[in-house]
C-alpha atoms as a PDB file:
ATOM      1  CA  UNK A   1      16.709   4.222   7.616  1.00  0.00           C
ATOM      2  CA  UNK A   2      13.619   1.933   6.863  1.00  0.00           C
ATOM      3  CA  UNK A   3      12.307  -0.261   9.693  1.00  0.00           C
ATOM      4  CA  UNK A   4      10.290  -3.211   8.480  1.00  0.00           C
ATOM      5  CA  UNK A   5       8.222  -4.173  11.974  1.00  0.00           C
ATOM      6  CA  UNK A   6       7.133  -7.435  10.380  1.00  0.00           C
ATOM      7  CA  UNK A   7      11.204  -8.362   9.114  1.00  0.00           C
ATOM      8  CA  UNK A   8      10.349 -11.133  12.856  1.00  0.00           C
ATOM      9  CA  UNK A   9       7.097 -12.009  13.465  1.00  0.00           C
ATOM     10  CA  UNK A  10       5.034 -10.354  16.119  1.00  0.00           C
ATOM     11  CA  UNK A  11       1.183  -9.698  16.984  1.00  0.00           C
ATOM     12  CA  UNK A  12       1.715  -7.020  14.241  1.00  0.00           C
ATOM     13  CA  UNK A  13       2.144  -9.464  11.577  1.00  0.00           C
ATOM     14  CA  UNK A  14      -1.381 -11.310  12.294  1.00  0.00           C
ATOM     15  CA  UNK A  15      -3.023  -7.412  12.152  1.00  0.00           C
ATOM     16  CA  UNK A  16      -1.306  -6.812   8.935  1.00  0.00           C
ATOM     17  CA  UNK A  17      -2.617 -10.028   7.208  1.00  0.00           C
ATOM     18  CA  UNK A  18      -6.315  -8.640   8.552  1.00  0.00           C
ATOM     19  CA  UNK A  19      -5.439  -5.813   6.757  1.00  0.00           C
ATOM     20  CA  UNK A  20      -5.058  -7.239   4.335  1.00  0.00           C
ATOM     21  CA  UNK A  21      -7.751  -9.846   3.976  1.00  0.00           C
ATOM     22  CA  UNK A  22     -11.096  -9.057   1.786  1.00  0.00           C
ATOM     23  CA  UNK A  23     -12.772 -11.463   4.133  1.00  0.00           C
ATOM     24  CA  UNK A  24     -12.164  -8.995   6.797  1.00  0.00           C
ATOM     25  CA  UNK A  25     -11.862  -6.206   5.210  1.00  0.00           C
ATOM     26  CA  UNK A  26     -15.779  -5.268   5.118  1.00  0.00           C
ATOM     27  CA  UNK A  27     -15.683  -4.847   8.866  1.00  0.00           C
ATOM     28  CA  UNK A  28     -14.685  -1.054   9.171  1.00  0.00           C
ATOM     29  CA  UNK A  29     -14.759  -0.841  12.678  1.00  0.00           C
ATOM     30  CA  UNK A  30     -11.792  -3.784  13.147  1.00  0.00           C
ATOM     31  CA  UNK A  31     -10.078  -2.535  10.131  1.00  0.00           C
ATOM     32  CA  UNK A  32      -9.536   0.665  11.698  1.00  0.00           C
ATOM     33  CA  UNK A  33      -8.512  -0.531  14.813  1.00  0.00           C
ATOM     34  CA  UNK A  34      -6.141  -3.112  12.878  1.00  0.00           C
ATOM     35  CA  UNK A  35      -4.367   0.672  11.897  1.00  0.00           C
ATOM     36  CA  UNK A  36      -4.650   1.475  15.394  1.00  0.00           C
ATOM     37  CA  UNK A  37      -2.790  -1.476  16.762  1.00  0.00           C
ATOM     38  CA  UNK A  38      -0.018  -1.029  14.225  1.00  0.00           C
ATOM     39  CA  UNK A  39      -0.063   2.792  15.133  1.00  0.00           C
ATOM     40  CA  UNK A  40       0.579   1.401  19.120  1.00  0.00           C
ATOM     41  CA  UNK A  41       2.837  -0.993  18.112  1.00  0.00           C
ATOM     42  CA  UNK A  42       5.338   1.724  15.897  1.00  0.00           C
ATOM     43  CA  UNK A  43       5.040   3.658  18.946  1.00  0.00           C
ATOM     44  CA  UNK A  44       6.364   1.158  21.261  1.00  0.00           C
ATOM     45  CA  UNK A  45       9.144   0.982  18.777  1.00  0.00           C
ATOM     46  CA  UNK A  46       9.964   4.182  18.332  1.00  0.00           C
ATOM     47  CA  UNK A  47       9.837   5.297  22.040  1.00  0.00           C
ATOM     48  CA  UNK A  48      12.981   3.005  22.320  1.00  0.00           C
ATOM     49  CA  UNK A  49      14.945   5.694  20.367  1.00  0.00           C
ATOM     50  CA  UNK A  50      14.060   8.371  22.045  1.00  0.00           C
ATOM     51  CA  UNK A  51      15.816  10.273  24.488  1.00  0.00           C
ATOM     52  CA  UNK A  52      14.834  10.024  28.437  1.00  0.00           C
ATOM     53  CA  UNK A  53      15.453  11.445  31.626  1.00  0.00           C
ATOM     54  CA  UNK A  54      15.961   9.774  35.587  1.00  0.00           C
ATOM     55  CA  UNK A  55      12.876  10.912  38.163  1.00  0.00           C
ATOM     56  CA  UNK A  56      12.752  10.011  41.551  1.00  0.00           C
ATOM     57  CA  UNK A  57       8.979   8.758  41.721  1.00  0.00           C
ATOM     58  CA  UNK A  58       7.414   8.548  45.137  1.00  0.00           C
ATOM     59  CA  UNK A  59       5.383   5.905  46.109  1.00  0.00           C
ATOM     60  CA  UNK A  60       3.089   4.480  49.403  1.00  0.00           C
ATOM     61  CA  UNK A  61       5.936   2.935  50.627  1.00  0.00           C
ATOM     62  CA  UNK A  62       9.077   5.180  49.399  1.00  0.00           C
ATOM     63  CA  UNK A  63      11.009   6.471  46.208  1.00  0.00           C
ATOM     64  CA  UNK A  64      11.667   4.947  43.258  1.00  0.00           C
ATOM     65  CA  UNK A  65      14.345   5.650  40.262  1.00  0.00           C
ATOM     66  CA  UNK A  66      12.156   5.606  36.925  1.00  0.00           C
ATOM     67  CA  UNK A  67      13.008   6.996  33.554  1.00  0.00           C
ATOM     68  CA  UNK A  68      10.481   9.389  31.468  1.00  0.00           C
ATOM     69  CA  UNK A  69      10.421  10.355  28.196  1.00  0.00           C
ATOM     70  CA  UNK A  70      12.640  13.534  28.222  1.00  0.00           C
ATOM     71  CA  UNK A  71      10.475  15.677  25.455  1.00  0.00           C
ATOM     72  CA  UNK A  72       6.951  15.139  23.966  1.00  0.00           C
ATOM     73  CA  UNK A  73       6.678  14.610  20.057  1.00  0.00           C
ATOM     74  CA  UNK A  74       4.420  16.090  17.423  1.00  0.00           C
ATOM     75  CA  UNK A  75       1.938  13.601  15.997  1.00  0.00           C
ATOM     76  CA  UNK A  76       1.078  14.852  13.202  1.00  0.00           C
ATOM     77  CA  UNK A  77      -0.938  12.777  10.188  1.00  0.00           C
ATOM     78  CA  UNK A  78      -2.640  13.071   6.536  1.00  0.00           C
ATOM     79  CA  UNK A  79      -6.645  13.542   6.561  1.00  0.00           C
ATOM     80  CA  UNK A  80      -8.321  11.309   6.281  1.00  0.00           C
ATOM     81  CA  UNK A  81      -6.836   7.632   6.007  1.00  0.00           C
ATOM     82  CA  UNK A  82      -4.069   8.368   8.809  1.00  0.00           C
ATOM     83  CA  UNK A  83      -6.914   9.217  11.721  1.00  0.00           C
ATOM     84  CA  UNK A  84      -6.639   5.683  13.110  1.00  0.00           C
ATOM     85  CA  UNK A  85      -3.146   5.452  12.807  1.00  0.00           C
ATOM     86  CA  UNK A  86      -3.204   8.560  14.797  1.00  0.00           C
ATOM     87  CA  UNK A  87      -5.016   7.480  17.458  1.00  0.00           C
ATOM     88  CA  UNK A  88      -2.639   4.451  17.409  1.00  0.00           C
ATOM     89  CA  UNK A  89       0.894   6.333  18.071  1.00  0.00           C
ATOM     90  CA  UNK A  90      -1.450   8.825  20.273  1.00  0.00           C
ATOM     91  CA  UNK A  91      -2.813   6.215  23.112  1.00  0.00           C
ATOM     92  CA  UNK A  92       1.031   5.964  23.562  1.00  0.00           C
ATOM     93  CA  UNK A  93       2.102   9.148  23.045  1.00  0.00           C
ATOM     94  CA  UNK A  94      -0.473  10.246  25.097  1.00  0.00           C
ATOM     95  CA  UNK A  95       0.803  13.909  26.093  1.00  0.00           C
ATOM     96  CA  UNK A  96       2.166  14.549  22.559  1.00  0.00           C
ATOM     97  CA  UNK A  97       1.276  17.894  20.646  1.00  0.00           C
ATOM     98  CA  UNK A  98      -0.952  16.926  17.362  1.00  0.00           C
ATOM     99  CA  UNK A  99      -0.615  18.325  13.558  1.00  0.00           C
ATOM    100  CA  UNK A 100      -3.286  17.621  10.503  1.00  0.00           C
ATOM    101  CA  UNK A 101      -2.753  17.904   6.854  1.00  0.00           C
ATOM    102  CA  UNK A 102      -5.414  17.736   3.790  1.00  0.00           C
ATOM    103  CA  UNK A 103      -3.482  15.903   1.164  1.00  0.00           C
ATOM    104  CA  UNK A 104      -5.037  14.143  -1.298  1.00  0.00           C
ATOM    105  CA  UNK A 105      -4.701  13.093  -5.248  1.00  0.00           C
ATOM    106  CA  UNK A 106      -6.733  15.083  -7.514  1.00  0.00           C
ATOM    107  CA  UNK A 107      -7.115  13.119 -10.608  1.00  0.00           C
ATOM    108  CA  UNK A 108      -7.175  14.448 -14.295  1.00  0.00           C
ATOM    109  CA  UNK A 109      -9.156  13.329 -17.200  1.00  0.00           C
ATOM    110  CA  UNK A 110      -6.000  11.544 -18.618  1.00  0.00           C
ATOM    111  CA  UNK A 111      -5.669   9.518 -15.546  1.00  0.00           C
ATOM    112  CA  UNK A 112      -2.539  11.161 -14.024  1.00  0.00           C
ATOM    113  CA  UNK A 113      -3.147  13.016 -11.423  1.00  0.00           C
ATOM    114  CA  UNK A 114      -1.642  16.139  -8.421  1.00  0.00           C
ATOM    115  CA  UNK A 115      -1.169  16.107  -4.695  1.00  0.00           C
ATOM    116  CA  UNK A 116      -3.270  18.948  -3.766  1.00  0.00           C
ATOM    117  CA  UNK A 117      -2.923  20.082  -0.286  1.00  0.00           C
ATOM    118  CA  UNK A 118      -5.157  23.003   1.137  1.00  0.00           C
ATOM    119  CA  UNK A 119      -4.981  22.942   4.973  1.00  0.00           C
ATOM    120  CA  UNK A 120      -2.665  22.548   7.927  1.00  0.00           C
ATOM    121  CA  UNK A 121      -3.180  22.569  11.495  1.00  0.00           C
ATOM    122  CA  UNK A 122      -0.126  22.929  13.691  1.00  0.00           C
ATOM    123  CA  UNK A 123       1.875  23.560  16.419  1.00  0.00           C
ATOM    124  CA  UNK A 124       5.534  25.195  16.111  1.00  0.00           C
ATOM    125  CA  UNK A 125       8.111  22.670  14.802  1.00  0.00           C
ATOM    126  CA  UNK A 126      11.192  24.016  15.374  1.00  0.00           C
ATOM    127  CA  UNK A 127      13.679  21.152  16.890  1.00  0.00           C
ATOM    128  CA  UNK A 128      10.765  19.232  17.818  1.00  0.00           C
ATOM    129  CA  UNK A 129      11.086  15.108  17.236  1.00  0.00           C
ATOM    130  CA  UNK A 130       7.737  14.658  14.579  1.00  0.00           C
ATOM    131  CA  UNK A 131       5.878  11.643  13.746  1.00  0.00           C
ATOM    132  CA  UNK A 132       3.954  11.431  10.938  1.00  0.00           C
ATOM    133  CA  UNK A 133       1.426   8.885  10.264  1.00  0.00           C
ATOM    134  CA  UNK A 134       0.003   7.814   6.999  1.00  0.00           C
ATOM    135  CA  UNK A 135      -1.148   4.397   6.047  1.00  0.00           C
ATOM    136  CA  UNK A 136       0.190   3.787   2.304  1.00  0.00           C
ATOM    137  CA  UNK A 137       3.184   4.712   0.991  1.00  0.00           C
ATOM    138  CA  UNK A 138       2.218   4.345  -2.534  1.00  0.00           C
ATOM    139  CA  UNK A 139       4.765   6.822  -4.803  1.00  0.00           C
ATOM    140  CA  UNK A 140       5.519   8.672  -1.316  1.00  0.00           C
ATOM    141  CA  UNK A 141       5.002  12.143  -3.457  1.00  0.00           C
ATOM    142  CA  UNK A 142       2.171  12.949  -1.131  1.00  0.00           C
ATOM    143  CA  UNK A 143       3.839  12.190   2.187  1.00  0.00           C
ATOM    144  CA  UNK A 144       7.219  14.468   0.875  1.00  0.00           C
ATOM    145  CA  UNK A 145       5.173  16.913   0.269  1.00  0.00           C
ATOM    146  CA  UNK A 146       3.537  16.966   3.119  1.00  0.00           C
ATOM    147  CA  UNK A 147       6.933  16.828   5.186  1.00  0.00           C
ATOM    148  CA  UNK A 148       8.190  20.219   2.803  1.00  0.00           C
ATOM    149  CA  UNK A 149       4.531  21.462   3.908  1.00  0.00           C
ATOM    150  CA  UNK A 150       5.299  21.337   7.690  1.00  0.00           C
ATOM    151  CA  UNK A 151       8.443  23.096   7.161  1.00  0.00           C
ATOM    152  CA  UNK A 152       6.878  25.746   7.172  1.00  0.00           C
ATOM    153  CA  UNK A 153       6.031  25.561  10.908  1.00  0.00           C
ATOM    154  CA  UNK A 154       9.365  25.111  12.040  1.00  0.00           C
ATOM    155  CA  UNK A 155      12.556  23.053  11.116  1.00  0.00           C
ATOM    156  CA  UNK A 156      12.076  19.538  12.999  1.00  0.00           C
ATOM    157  CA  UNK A 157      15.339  18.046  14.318  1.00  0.00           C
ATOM    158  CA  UNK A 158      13.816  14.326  13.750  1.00  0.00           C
ATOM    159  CA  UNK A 159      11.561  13.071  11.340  1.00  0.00           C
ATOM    160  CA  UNK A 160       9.785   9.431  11.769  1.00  0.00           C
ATOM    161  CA  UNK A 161       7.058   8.230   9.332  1.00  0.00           C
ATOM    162  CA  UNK A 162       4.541   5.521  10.100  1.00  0.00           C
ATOM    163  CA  UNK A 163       2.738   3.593   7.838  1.00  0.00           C
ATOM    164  CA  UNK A 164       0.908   0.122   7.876  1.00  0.00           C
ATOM    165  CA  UNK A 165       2.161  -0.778   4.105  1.00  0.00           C
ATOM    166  CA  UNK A 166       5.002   0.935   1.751  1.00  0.00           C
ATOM    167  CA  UNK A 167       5.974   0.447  -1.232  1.00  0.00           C
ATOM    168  CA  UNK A 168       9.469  -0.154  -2.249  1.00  0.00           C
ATOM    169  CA  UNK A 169       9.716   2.671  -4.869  1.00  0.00           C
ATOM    170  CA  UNK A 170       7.925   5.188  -2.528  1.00  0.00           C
ATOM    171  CA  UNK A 171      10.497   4.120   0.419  1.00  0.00           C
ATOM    172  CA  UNK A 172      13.583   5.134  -2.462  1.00  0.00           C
ATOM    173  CA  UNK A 173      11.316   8.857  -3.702  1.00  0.00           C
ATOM    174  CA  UNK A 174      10.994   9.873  -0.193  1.00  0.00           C
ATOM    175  CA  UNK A 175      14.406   8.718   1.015  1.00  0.00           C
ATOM    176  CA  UNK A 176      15.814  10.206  -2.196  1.00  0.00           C
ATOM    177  CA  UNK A 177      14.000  13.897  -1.357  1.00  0.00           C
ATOM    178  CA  UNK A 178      14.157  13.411   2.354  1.00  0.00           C
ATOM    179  CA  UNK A 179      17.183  11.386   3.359  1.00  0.00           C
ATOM    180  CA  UNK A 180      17.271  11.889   6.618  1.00  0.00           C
ATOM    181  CA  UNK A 181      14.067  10.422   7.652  1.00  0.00           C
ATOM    182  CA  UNK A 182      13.089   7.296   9.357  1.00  0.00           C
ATOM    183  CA  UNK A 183      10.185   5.576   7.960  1.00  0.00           C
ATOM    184  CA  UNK A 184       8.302   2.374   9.627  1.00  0.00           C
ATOM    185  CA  UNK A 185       6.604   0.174   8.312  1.00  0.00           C
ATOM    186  CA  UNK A 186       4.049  -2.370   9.284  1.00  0.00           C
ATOM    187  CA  UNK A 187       5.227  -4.360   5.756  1.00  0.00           C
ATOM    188  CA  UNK A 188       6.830  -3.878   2.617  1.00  0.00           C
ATOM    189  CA  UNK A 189       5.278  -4.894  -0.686  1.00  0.00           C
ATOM    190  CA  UNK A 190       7.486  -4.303  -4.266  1.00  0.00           C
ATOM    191  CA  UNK A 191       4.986  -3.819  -6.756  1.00  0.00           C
ATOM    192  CA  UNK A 192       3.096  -0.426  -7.765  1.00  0.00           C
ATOM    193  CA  UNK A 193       0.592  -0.506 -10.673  1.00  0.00           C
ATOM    194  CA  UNK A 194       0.423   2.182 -13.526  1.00  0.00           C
ATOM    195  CA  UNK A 195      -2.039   3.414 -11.236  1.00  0.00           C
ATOM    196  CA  UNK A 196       0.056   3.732  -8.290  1.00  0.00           C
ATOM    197  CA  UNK A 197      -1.359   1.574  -6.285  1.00  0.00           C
ATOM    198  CA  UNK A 198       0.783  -1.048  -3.845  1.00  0.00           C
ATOM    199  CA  UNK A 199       0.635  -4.734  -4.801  1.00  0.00           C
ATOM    200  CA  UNK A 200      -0.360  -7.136  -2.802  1.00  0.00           C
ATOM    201  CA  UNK A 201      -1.371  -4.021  -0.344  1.00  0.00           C
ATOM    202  CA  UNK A 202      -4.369  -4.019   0.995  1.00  0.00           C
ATOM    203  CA  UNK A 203      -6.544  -1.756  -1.239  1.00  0.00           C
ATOM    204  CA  UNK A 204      -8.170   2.182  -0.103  1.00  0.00           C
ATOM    205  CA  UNK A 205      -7.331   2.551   3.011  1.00  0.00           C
ATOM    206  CA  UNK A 206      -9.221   5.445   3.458  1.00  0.00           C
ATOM    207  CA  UNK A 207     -12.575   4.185   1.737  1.00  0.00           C
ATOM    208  CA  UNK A 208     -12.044   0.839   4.057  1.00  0.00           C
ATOM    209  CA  UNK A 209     -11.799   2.337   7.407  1.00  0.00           C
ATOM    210  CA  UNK A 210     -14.696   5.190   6.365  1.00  0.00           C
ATOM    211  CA  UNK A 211     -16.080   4.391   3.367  1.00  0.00           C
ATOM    212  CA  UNK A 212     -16.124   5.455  -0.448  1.00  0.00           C
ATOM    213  CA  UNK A 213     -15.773   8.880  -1.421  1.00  0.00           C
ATOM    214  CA  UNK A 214     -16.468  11.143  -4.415  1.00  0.00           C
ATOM    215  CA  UNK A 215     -12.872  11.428  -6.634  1.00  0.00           C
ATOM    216  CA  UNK A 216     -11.710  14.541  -7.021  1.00  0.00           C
END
């Protein structure tokens, strides 16, 4: 299932187009918390789904019926563009158990390139609900990977992803490996160059919100 957040305008929609925007786009500190809105805003969403129990609450001047979440997920995200989208789905998830990935593209002389992954940081998944963050879903080979990755730390009985921008053919490659995930998405753009990178998107995510890096 594929949730489009900006399908009906919201607040999300006006930090997506700041995303987006080149005239905005130099100021790092908003562009990451642009990520971090959408992150809050996906959270929000998702907590809707999610299962919840009945608690008698007691207050100054009595007890009152409220509901709680029932179970804490794992947060869990790809270094180092997904940290403010993180933070995002963590102010809400606030009590939530946290996993980290290295994944990143390490390109050949021809151009083409691998998804080389060297570290993980996590807590046991077994029939935990986990959230994974990651801004771009550009082929989606990284992010599958990634979700065979933490597989190894347990069998998760949910799987959301988060992202500000997808791409339509990474949506179909990840639902086509992992069909059983639920991906959200602050919007949905249909082209990918030869490069593999989204059109209109938004550019590096990772060099905007932290600057340029050395390629691999």
């Amino acid at each position: 299932m594929v949730v489009n957040l900006s399908k009906h305008y919201s607040l999300l929609c006006d930090f997506v187009s700041e995303l987006r925007n080149v005239d905005i786009q130099h100021d790092r500190m908003r562009f990451r918390r642009n990520l971090e809105r959408i992150g809050e805003v996906a959270a929000y969403e998702i907590s809707k789904h999610m299962a919840h129990k009945q608690v008698e609450t007691p207050t100054p001047l009595g007890t009152s019926q409220c509901k709680l979440l029932q179970e804490q997920p794992v947060l869990a995200t790809i270094l180092r563009a997904g940290l403010p989208l993180h933070q995002g789905l963590l102010n809400y998830f606030d009590r939530a158990d946290n996993a980290f990935i290295s994944a990143y593209r390490k390109h050949h002389p021809d151009g083409s390139f691998e998804i080389s992954m060297e570290y993980v940081s996590s807590p046991d998944l077994e029939d935990r609900i986990l959230i994974i963050s990651d801004p771009m879903i550009a082929t989606g080979a990284s992010l599958v990977k990634t979700i065979q990755f933490l597989r190894e730390e347990g069998k998760p009985k949910e799987v959301h992803i988060v992202c500000a921008i997808a791409c339509t053919v990474g949506i179909e490659y990840v639902h086509r490996s992992e069909p059983n995930v639920k991906i959200w998405c602050g919007a949905i753009d249909e082209e990918l160059t030869a490069k593999s990178y989204i059109v209109p998107g938004l550019g590096d995510a990772g060099d905007l919100a932290y600057g340029t890096k050395q390629q691999a």
